[in-house]
PDB file of N, CA and C in Angstrom:
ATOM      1  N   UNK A   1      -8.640 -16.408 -11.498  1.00  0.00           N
ATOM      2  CA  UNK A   1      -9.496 -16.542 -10.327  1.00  0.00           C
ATOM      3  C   UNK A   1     -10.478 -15.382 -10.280  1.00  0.00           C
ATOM      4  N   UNK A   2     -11.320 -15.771  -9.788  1.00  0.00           N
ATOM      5  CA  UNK A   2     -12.504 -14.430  -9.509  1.00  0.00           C
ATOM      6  C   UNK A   2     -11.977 -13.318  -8.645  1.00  0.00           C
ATOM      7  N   UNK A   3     -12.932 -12.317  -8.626  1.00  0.00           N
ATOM      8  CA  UNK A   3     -12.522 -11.350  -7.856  1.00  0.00           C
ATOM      9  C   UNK A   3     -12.143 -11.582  -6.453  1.00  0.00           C
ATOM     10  N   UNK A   4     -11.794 -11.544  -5.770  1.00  0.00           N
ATOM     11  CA  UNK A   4     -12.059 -11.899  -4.149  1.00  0.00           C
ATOM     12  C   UNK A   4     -11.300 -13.315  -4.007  1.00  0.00           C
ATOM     13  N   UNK A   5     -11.339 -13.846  -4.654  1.00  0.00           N
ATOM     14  CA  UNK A   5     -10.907 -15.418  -4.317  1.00  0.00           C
ATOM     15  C   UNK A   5      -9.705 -15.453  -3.556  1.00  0.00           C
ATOM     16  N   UNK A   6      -8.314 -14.554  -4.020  1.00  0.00           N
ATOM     17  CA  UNK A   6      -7.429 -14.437  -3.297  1.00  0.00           C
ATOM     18  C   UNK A   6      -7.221 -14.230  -1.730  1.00  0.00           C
ATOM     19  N   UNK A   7      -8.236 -12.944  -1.228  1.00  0.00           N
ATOM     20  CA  UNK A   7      -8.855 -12.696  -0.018  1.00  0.00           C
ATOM     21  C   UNK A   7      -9.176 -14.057   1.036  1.00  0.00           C
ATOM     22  N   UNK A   8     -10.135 -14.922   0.401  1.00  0.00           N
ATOM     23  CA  UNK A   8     -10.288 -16.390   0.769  1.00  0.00           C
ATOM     24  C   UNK A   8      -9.537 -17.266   0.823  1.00  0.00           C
ATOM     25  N   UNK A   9      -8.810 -17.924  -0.035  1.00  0.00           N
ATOM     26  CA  UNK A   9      -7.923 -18.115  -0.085  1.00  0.00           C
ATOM     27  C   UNK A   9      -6.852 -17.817   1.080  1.00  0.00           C
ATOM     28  N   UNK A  10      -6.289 -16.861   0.941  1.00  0.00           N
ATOM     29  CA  UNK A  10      -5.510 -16.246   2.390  1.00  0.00           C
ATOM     30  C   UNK A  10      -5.865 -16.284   3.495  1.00  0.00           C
ATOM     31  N   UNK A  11      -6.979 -15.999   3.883  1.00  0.00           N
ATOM     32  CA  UNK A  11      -8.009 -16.079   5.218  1.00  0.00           C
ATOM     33  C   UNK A  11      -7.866 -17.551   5.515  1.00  0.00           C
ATOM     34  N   UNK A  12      -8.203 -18.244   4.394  1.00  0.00           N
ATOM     35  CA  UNK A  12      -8.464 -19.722   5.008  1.00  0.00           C
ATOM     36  C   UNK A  12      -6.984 -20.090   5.390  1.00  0.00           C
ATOM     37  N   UNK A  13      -5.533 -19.655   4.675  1.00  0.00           N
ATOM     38  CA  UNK A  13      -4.459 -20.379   5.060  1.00  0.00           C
ATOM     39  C   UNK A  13      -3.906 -19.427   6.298  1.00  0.00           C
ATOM     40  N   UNK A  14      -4.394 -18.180   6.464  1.00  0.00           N
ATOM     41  CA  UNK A  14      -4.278 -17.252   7.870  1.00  0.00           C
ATOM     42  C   UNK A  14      -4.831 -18.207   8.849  1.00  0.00           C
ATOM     43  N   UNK A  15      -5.904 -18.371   9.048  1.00  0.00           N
ATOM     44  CA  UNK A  15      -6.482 -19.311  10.478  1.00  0.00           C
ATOM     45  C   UNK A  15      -6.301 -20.380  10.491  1.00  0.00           C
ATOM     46  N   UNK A  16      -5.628 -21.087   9.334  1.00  0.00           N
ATOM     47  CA  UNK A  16      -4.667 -22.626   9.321  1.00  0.00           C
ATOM     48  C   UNK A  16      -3.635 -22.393  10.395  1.00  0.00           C
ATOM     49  N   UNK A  17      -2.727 -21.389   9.773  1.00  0.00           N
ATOM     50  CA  UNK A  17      -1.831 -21.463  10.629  1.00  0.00           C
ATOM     51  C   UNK A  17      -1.742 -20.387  11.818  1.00  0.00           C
ATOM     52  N   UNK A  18      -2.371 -19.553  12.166  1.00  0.00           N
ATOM     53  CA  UNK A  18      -2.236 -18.779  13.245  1.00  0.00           C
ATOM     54  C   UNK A  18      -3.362 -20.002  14.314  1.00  0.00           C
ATOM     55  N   UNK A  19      -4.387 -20.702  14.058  1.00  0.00           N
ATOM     56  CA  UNK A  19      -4.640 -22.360  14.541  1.00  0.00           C
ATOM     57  C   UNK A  19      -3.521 -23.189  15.228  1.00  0.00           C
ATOM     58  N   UNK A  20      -2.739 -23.710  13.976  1.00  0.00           N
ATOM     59  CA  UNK A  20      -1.468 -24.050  14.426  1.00  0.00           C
ATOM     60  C   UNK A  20      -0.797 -23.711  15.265  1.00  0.00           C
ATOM     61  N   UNK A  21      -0.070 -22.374  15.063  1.00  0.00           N
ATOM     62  CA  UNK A  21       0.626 -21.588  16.216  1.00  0.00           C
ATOM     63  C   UNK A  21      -0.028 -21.492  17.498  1.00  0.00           C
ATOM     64  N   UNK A  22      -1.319 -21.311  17.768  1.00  0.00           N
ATOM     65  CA  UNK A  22      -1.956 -20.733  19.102  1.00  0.00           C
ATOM     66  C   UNK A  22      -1.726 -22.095  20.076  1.00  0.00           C
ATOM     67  N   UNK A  23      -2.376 -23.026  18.999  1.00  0.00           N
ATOM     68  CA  UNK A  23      -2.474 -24.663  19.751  1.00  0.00           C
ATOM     69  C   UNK A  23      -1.379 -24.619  20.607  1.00  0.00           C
ATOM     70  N   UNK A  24      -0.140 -24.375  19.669  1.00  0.00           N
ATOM     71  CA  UNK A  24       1.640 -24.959  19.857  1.00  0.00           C
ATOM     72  C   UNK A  24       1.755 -24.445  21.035  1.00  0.00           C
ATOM     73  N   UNK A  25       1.649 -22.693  20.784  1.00  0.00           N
ATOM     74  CA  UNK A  25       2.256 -21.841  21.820  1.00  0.00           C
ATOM     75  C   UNK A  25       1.452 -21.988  23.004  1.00  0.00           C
ATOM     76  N   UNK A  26       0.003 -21.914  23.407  1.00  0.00           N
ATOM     77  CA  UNK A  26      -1.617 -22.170  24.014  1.00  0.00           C
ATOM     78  C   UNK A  26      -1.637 -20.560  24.152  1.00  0.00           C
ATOM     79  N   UNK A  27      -1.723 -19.957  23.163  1.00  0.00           N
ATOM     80  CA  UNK A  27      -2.095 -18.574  23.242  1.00  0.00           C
ATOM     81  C   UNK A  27      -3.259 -18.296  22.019  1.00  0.00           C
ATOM     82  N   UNK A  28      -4.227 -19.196  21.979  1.00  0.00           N
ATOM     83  CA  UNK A  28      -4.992 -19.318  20.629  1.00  0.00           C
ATOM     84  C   UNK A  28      -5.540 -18.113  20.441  1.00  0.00           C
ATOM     85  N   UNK A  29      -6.001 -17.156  20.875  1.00  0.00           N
ATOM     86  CA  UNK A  29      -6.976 -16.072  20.259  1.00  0.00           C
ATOM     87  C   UNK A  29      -5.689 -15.195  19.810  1.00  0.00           C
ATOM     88  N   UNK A  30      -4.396 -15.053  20.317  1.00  0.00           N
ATOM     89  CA  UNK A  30      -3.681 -14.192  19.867  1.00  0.00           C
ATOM     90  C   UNK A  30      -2.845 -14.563  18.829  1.00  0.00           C
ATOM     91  N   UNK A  31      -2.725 -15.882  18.294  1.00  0.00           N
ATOM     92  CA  UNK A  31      -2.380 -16.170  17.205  1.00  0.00           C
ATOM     93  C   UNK A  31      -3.233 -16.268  15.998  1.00  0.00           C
ATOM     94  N   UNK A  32      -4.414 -16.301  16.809  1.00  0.00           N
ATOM     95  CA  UNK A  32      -5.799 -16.798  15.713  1.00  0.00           C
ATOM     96  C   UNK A  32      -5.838 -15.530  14.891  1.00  0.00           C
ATOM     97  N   UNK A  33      -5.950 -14.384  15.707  1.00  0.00           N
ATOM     98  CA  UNK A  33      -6.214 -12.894  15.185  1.00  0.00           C
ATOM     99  C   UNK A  33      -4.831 -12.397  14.635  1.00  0.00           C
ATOM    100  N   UNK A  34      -3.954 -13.291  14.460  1.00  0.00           N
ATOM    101  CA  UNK A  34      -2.642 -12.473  13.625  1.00  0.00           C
ATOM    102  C   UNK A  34      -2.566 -13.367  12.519  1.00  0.00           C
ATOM    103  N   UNK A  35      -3.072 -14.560  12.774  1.00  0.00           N
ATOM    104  CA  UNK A  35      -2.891 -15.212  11.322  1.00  0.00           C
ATOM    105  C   UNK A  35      -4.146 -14.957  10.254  1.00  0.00           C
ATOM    106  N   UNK A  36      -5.521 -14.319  10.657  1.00  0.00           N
ATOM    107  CA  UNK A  36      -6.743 -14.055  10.170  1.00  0.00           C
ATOM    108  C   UNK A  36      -5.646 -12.338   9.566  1.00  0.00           C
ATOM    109  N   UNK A  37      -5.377 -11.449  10.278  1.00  0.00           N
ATOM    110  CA  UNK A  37      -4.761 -10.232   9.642  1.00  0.00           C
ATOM    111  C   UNK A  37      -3.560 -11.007   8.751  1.00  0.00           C
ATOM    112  N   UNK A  38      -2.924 -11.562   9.167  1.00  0.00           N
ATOM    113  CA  UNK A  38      -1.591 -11.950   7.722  1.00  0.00           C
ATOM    114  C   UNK A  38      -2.450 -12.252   6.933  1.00  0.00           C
ATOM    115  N   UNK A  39      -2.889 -13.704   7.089  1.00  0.00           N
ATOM    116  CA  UNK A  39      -3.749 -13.926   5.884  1.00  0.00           C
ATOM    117  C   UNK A  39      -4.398 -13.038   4.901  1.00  0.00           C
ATOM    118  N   UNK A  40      -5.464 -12.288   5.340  1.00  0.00           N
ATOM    119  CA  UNK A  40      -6.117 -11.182   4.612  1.00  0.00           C
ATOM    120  C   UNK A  40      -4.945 -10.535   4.181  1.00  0.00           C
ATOM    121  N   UNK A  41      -4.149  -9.765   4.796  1.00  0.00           N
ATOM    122  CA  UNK A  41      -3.224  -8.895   4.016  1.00  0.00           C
ATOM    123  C   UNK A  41      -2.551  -9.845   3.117  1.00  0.00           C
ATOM    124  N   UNK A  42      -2.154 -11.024   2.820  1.00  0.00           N
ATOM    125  CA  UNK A  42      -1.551 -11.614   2.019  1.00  0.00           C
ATOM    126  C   UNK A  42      -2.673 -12.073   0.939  1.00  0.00           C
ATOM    127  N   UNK A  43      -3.510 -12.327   1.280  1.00  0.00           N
ATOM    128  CA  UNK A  43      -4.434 -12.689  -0.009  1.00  0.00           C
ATOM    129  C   UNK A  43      -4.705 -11.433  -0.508  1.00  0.00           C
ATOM    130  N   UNK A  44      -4.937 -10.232   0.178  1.00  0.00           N
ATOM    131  CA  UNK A  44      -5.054  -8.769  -0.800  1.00  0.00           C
ATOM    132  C   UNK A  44      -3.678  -8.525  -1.753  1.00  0.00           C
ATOM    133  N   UNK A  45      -2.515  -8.513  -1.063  1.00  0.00           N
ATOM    134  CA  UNK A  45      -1.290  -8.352  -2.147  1.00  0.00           C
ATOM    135  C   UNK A  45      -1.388  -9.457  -3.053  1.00  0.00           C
ATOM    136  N   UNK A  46      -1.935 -10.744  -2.799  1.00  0.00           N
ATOM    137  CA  UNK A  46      -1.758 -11.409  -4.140  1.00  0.00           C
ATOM    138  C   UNK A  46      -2.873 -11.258  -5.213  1.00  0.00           C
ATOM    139  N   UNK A  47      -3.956 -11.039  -4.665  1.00  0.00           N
ATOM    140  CA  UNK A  47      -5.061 -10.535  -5.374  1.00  0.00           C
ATOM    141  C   UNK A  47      -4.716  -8.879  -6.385  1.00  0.00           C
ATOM    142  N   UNK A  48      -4.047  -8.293  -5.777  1.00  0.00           N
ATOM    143  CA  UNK A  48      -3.698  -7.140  -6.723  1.00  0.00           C
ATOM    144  C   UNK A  48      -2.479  -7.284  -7.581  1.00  0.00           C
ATOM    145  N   UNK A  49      -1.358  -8.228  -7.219  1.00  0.00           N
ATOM    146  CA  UNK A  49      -0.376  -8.218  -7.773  1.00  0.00           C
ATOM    147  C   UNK A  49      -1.026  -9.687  -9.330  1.00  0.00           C
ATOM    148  N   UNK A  50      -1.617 -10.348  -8.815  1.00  0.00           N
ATOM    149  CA  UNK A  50      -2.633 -11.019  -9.865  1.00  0.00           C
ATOM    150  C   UNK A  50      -3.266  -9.541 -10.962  1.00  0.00           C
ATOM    151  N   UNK A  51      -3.620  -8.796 -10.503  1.00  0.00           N
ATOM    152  CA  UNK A  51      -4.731  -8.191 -11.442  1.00  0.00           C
ATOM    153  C   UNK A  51      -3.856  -7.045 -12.186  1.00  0.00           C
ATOM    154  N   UNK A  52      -2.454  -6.855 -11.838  1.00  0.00           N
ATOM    155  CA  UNK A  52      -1.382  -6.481 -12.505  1.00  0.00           C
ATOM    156  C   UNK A  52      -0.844  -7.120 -13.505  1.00  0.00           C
ATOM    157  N   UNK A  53      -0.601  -8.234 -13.709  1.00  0.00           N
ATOM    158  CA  UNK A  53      -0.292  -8.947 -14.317  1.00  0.00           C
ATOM    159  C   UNK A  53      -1.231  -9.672 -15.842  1.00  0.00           C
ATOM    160  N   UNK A  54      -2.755  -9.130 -15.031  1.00  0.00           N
ATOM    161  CA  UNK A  54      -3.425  -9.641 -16.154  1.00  0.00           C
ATOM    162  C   UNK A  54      -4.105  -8.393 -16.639  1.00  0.00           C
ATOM    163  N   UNK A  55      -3.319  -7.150 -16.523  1.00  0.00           N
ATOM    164  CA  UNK A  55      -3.484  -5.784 -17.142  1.00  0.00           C
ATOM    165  C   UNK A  55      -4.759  -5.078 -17.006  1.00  0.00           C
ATOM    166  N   UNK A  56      -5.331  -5.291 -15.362  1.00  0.00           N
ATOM    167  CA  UNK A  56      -6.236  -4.323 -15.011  1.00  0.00           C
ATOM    168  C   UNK A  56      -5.806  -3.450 -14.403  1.00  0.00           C
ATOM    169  N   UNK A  57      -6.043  -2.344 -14.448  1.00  0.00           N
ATOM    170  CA  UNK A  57      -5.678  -0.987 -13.966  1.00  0.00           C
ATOM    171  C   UNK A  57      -6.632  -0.412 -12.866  1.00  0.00           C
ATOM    172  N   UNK A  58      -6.061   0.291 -11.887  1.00  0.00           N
ATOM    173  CA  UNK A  58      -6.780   0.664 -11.114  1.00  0.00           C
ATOM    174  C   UNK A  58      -6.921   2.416 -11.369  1.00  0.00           C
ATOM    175  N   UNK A  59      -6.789   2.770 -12.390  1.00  0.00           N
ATOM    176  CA  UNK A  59      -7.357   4.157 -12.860  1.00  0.00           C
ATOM    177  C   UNK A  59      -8.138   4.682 -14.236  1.00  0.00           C
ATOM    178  N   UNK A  60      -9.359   3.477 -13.967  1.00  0.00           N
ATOM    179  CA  UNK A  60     -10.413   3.600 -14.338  1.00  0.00           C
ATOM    180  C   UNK A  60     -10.629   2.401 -16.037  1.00  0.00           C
ATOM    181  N   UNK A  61      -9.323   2.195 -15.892  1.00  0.00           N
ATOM    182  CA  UNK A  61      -9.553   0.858 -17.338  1.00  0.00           C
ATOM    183  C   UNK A  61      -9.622   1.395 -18.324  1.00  0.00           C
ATOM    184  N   UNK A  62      -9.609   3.000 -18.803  1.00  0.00           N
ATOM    185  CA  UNK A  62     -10.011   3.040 -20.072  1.00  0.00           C
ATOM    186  C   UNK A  62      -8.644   3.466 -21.025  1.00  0.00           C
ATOM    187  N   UNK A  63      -7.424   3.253 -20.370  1.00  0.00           N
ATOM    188  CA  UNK A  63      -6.087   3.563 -21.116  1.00  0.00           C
ATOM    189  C   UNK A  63      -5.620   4.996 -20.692  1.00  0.00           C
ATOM    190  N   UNK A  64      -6.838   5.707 -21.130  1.00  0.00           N
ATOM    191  CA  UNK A  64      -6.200   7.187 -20.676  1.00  0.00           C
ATOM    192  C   UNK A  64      -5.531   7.722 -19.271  1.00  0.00           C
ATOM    193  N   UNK A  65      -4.539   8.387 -19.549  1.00  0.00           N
ATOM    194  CA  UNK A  65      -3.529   8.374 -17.960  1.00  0.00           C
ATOM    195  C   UNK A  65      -4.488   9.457 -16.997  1.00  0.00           C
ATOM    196  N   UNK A  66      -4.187   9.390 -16.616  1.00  0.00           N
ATOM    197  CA  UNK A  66      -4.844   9.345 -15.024  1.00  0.00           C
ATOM    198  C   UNK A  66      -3.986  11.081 -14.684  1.00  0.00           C
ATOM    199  N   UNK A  67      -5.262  12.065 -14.772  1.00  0.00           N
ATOM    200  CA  UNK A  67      -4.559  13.472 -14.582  1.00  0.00           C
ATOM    201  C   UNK A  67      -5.022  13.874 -13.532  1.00  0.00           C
ATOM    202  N   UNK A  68      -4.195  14.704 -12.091  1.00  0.00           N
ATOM    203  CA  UNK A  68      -4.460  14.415 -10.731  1.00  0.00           C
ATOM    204  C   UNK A  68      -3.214  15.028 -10.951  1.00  0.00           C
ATOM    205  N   UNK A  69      -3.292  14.692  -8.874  1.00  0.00           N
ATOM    206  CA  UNK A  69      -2.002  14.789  -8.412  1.00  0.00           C
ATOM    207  C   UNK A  69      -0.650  14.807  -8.953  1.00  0.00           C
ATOM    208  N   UNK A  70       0.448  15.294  -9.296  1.00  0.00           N
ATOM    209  CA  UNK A  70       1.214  14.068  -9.470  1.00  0.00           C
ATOM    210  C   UNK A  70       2.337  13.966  -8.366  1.00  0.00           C
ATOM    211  N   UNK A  71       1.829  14.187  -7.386  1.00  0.00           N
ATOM    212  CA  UNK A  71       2.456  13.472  -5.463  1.00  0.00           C
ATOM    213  C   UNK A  71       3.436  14.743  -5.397  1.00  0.00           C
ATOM    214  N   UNK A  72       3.764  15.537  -6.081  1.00  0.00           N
ATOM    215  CA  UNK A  72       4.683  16.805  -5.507  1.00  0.00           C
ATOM    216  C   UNK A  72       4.776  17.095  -4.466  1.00  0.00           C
ATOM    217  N   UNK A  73       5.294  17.581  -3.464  1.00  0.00           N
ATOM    218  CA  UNK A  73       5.090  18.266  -2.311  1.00  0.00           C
ATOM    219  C   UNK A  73       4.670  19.981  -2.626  1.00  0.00           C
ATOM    220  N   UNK A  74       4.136  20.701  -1.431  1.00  0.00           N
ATOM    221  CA  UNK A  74       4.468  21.829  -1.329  1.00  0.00           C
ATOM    222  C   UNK A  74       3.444  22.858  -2.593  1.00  0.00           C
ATOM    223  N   UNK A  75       2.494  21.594  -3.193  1.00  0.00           N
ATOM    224  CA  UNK A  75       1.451  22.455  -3.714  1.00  0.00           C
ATOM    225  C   UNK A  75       0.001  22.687  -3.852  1.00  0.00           C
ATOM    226  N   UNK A  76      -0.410  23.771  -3.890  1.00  0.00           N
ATOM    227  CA  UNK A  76      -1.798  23.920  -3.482  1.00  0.00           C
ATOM    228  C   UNK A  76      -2.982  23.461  -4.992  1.00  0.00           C
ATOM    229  N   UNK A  77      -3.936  23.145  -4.616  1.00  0.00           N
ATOM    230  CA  UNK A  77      -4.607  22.765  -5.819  1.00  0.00           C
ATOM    231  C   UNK A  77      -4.829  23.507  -7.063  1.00  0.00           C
ATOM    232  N   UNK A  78      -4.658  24.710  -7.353  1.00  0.00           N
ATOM    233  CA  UNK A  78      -4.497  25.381  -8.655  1.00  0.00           C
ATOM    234  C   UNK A  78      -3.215  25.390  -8.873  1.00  0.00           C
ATOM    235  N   UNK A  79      -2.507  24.417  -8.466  1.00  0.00           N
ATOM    236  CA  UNK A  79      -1.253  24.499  -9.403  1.00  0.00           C
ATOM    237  C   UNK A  79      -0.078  25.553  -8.962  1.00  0.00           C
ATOM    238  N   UNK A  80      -0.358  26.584  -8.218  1.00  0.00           N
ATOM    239  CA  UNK A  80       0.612  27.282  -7.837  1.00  0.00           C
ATOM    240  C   UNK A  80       1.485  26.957  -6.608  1.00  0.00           C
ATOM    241  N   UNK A  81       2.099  27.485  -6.282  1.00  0.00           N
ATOM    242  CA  UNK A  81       3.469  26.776  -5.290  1.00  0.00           C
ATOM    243  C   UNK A  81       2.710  27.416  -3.771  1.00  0.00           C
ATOM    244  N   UNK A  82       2.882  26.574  -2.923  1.00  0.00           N
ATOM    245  CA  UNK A  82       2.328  26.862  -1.736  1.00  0.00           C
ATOM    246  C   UNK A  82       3.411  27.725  -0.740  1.00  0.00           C
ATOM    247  N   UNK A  83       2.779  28.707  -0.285  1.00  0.00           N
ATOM    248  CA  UNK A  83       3.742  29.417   1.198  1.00  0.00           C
ATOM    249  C   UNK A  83       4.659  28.667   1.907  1.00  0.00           C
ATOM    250  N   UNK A  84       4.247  27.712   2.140  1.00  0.00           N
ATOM    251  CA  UNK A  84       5.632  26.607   3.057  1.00  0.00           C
ATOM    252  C   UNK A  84       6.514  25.919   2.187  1.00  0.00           C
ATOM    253  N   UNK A  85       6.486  25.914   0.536  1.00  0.00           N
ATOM    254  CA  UNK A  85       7.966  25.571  -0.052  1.00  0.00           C
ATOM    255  C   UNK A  85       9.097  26.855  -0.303  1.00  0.00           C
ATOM    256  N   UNK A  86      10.080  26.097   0.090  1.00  0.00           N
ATOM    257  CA  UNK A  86      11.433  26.467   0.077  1.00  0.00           C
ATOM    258  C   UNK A  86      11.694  27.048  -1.345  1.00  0.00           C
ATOM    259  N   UNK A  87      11.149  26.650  -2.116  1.00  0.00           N
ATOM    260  CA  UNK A  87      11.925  26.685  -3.717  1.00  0.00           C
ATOM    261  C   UNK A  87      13.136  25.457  -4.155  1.00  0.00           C
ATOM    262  N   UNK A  88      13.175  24.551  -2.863  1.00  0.00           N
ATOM    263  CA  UNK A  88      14.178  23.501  -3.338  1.00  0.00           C
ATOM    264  C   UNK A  88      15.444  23.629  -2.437  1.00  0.00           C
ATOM    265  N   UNK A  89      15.632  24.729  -1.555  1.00  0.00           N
ATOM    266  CA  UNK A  89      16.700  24.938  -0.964  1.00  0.00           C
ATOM    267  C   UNK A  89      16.554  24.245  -0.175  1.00  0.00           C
ATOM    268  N   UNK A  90      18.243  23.782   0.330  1.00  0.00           N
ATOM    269  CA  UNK A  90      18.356  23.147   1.600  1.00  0.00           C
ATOM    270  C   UNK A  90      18.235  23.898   3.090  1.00  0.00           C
ATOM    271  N   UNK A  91      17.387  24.703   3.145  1.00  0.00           N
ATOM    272  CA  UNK A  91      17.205  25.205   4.250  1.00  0.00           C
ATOM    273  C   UNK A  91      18.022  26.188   4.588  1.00  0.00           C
ATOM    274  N   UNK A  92      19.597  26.882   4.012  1.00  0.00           N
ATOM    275  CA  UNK A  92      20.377  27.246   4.588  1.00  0.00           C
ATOM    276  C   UNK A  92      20.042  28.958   3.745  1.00  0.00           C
ATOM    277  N   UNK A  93      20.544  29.468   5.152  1.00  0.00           N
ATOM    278  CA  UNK A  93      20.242  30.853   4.890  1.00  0.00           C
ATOM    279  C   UNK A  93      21.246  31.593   3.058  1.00  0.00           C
ATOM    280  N   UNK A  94      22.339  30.737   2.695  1.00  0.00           N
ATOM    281  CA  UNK A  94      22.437  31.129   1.377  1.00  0.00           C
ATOM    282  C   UNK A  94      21.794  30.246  -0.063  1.00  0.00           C
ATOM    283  N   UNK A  95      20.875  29.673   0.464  1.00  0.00           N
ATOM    284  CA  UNK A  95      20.424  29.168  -0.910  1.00  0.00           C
ATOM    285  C   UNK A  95      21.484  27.888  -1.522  1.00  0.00           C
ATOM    286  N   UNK A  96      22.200  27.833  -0.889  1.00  0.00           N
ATOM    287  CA  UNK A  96      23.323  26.821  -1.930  1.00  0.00           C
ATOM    288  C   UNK A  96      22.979  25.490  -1.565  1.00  0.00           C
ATOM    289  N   UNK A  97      23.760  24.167  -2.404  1.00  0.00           N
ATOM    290  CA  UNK A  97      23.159  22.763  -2.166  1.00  0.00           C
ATOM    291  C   UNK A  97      24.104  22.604  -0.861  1.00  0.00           C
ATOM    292  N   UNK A  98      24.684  23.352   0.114  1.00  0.00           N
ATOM    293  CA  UNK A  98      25.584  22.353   1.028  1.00  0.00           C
ATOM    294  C   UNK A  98      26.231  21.658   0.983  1.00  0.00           C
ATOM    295  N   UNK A  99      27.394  22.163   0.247  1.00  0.00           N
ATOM    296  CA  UNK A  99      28.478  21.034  -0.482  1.00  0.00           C
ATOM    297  C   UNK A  99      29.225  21.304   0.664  1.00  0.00           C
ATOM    298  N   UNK A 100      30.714  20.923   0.913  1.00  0.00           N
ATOM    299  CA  UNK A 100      31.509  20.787   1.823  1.00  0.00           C
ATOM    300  C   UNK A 100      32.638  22.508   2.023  1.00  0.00           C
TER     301      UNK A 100
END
């Protein structure tokens, strides 16, 4: 499918049935606007979980890994350890893991 199609796709079966529901319940704008948000959010997860599968990458396509972050806590951007980590301790004034 094309880019986006999923998005559409979803949208159109979001206001199918949040339609449905509003009619049923007679609360139409508040079902209308939750089945337009499911929808979209469901056509975006299938739209990306599609473009996984057919081995597009979202860090930049060219194979090479992706050097950044790598989500650590507790560090500042040159790489050195920031003032507010512990070193790994559990908080306790002797340093130990808190065994029993």
């Amino acid at each position: 499918m094309a880019k986006g199609k999923f998005t559409g796709v979803g949208l159109a079966v979001g206001v199918a049935i949040g339609a449905g529901v509003g009619v049923a319940t007679g609360n139409l704008a508040l079902w209308l606007a939750l089945g337009i948000a499911i929808g979209l959010g469901l056509g975006s997860l299938l739209g990306a979980a599609k473009a996984g599968r057919n081995g597009r990458r979202s860090d930049g396509g060219d194979g090479a890994p992706y050097v950044g972050d790598s989500g650590g806590r507790g560090k500042d951007p040159d790489g050195g350890s920031d003032s507010t980590s512990d070193g790994g301790s559990d908080g306790g004034s002797d340093g130990g893991g808190g065994g029993d």
